[in-house]
N, C-alpha and C. Protein backbone atom coordinates (compact mmCIF):
# COMPACT_ATOMS: atom_id res chain seq x y z
N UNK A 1 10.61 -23.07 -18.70
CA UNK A 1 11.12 -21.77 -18.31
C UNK A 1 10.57 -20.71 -19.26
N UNK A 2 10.03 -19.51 -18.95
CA UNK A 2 9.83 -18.73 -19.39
C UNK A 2 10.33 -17.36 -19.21
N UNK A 3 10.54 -16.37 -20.44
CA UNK A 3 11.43 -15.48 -20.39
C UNK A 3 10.28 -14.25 -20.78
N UNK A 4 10.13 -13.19 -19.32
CA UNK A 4 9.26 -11.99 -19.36
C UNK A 4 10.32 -10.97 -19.49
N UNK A 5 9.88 -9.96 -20.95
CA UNK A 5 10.25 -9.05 -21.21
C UNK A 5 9.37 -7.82 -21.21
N UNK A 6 9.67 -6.93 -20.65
CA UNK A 6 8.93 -5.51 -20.52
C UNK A 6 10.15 -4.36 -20.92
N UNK A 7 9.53 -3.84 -21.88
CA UNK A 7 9.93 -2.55 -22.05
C UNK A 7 9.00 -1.24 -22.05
N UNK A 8 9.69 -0.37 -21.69
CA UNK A 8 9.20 0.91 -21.41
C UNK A 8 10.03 1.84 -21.74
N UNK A 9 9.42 3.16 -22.73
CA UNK A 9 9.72 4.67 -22.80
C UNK A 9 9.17 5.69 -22.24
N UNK A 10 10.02 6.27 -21.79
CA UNK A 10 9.80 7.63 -20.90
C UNK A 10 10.04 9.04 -21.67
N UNK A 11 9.68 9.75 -21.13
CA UNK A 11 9.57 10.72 -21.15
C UNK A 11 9.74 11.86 -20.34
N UNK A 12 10.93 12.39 -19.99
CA UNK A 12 10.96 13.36 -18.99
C UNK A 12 11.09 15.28 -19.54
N UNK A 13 9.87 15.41 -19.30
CA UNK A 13 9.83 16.79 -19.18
C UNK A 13 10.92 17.89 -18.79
N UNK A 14 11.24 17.44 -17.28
CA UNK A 14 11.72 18.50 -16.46
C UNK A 14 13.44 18.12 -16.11
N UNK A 15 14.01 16.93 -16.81
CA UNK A 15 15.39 16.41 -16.78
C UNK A 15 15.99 17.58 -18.00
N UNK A 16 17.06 18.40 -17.36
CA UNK A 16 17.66 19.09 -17.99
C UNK A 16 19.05 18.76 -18.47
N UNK A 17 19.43 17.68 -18.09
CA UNK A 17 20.71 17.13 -18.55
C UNK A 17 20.72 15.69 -18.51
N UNK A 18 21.86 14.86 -19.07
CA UNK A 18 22.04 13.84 -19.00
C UNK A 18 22.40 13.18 -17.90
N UNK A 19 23.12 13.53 -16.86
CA UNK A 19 23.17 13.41 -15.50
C UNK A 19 21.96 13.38 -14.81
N UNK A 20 21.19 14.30 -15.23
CA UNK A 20 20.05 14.06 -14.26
C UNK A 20 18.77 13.19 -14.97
N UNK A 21 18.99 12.91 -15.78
CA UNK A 21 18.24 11.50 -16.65
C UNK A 21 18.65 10.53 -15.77
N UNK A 22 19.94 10.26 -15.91
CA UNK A 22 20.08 9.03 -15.45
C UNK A 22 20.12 8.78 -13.94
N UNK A 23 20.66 10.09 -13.48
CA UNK A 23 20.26 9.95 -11.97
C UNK A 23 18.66 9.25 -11.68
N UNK A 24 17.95 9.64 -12.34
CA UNK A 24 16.52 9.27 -11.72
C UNK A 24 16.21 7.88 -12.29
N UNK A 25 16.90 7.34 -13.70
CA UNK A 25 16.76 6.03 -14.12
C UNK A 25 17.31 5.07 -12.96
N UNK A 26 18.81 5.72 -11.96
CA UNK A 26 19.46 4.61 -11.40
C UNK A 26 18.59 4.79 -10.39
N UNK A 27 18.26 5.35 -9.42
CA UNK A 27 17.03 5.48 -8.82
C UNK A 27 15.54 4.51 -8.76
N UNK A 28 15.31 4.80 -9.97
CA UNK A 28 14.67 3.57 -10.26
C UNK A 28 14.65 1.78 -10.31
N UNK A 29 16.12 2.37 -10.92
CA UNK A 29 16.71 0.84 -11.24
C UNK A 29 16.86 0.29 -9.72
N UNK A 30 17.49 0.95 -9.40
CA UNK A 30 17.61 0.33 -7.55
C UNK A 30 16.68 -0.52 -6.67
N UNK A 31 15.59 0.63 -6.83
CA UNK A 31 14.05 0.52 -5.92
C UNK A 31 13.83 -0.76 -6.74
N UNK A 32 13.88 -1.38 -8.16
CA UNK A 32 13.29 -2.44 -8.66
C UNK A 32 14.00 -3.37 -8.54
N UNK A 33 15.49 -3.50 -8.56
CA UNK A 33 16.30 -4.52 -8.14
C UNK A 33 16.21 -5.18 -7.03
N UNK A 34 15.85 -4.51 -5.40
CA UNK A 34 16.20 -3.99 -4.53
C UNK A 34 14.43 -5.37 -4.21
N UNK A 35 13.49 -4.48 -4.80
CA UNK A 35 12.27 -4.79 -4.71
C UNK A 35 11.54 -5.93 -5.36
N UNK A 36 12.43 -6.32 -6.44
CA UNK A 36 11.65 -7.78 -7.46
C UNK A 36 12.68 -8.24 -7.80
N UNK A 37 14.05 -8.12 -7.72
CA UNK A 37 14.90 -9.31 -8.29
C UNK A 37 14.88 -9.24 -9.66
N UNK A 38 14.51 -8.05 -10.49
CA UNK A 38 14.84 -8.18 -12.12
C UNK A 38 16.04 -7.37 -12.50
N UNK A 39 16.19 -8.34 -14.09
CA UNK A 39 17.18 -7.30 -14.57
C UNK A 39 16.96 -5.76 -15.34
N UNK A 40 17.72 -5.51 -15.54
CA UNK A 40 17.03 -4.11 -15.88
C UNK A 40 18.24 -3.11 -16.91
N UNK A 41 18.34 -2.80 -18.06
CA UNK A 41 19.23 -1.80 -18.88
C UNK A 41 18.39 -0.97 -19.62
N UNK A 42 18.91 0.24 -19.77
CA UNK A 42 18.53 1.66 -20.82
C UNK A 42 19.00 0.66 -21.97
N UNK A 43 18.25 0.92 -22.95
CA UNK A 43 18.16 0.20 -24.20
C UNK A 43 18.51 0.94 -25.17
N UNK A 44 17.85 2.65 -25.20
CA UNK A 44 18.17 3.32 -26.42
C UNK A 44 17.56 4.80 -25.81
N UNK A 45 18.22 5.44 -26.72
CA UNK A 45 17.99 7.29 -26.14
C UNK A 45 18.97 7.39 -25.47
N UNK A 46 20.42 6.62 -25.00
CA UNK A 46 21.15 6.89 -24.02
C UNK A 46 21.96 8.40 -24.23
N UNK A 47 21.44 9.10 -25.40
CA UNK A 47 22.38 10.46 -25.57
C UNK A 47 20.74 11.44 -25.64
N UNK A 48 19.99 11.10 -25.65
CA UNK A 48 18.70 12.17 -25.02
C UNK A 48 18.59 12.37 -23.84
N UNK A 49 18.88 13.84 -23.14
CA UNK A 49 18.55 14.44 -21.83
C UNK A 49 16.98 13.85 -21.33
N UNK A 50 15.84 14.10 -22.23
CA UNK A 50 14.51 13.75 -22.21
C UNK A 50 13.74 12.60 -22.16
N UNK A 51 14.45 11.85 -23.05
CA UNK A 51 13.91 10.67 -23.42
C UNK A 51 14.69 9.27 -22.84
N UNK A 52 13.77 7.90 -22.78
CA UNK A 52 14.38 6.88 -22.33
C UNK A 52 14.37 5.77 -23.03
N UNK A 53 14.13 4.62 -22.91
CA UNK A 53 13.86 3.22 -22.88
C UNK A 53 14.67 2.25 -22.47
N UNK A 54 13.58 1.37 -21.59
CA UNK A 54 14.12 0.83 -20.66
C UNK A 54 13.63 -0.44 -20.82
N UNK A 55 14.72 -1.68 -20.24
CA UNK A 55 13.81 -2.98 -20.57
C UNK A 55 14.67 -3.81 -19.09
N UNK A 56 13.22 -4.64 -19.10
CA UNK A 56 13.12 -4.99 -17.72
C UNK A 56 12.76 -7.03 -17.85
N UNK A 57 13.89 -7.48 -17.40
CA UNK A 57 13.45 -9.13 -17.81
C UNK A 57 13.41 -9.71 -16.44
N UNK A 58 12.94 -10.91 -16.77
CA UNK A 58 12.40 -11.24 -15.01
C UNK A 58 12.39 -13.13 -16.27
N UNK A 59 12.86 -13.96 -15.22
CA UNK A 59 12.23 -15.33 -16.23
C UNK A 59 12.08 -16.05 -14.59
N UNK A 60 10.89 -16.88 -15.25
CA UNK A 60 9.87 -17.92 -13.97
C UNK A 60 9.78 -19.00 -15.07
N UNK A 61 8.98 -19.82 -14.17
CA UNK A 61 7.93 -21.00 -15.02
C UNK A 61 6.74 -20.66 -14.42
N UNK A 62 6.64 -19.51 -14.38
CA UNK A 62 4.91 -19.17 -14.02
C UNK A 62 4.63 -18.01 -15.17
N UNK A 63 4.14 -17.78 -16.01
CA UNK A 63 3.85 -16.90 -16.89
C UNK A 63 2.67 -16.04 -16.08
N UNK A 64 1.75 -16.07 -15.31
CA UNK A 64 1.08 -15.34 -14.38
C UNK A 64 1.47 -14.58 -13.40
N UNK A 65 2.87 -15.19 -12.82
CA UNK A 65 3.50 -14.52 -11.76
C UNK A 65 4.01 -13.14 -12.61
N UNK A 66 5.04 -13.60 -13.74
CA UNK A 66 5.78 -13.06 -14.83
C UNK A 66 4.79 -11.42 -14.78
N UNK A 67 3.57 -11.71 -15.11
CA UNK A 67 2.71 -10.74 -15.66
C UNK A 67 2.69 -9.63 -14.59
N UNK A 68 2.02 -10.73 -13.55
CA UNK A 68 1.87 -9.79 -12.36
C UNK A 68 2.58 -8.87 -11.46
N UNK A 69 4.02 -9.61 -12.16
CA UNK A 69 5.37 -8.33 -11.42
C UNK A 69 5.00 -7.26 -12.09
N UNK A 70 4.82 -7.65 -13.78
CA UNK A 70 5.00 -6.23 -14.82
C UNK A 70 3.99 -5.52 -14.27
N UNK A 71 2.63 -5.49 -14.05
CA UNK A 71 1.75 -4.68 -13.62
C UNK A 71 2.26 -3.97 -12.60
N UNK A 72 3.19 -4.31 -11.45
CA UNK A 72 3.79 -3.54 -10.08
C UNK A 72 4.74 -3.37 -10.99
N UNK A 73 5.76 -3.58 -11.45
CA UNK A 73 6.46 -2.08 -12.15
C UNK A 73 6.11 -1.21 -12.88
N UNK A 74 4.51 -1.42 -13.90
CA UNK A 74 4.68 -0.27 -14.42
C UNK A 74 3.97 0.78 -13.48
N UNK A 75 3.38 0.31 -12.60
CA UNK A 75 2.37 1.27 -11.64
C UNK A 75 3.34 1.65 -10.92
N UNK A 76 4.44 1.15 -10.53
CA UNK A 76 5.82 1.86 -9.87
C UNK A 76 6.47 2.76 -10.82
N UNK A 77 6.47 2.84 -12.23
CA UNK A 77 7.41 3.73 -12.82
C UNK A 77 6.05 4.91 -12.94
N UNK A 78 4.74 4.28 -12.81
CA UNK A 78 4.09 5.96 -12.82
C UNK A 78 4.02 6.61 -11.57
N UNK A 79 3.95 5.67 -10.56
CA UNK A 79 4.00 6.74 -9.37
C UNK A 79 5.30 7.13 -8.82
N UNK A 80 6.30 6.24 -9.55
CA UNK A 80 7.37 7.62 -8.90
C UNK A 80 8.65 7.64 -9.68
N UNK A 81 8.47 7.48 -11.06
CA UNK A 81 9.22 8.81 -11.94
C UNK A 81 8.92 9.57 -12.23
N UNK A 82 9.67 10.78 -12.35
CA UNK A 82 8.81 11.82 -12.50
C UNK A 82 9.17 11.95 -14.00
N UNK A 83 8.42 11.58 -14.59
CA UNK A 83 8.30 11.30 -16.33
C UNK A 83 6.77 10.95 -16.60
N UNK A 84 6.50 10.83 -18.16
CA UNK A 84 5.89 10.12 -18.48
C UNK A 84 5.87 8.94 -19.53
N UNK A 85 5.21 7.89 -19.20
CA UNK A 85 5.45 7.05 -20.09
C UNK A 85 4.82 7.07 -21.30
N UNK A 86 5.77 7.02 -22.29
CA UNK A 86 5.36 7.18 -23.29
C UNK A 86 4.73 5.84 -24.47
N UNK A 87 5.11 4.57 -23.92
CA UNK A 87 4.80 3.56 -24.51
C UNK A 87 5.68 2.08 -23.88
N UNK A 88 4.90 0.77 -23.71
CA UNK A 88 5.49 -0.08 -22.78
C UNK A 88 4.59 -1.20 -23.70
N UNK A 89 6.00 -2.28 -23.43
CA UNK A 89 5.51 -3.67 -24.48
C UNK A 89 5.97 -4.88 -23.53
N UNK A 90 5.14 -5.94 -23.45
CA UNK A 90 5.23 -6.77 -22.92
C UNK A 90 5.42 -8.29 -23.94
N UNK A 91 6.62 -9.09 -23.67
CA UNK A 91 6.99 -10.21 -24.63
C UNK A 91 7.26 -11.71 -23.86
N UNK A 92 6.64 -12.72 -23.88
CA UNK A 92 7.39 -14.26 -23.65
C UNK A 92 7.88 -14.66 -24.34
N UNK A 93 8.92 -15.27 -23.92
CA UNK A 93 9.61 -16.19 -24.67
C UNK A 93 9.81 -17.42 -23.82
N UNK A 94 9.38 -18.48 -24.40
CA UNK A 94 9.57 -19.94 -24.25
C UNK A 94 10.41 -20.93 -24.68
């Protein structure tokens, strides 16, 4: 069994409150639940209007599959949050 961890920080420009941070995080969170079956929590920044980080676990016994989700989420969090990412780490654990 293997355990895929992805994290990601954002960056939102144009979120003027904390409500509307997270409005667009649960948004997200949805479309990826909804769409790959992972888990998914805000990790830290939860009192920055602007800022995020987010971590995203998924566990297989395929470490290739593992990978290949992360590539479709992060190409999903650039085409449709409206943020930018500011930095994203990828971890196994075995």
């Amino acid at each position: 069994m293997i355990i895929g961890y992805l994290g990601i920080e954002i960056y939102f420009p144009y979120s003027h409150s904390l409500k509307e941070k997270r409005k667009r995080l649960k948004s997200y969170q949805d479309r990826l639940k909804k769409k790959f079956n992972v888990s998914f929590a805000e990790l830290d920044f939860q009192n920055k209007w602007q800022r995020a980080k987010i971590g995203i676990v998924i566990i297989n016994n395929k470490q290739a599959l593992i990978e290949k989700v992360f590539k479709q989420l992060i190409r999903e969090a650039e085409e449709s949050i409206e943020g930018e990412i500011i930095h994203k780490e990828i971890d196994f654990f075995k």
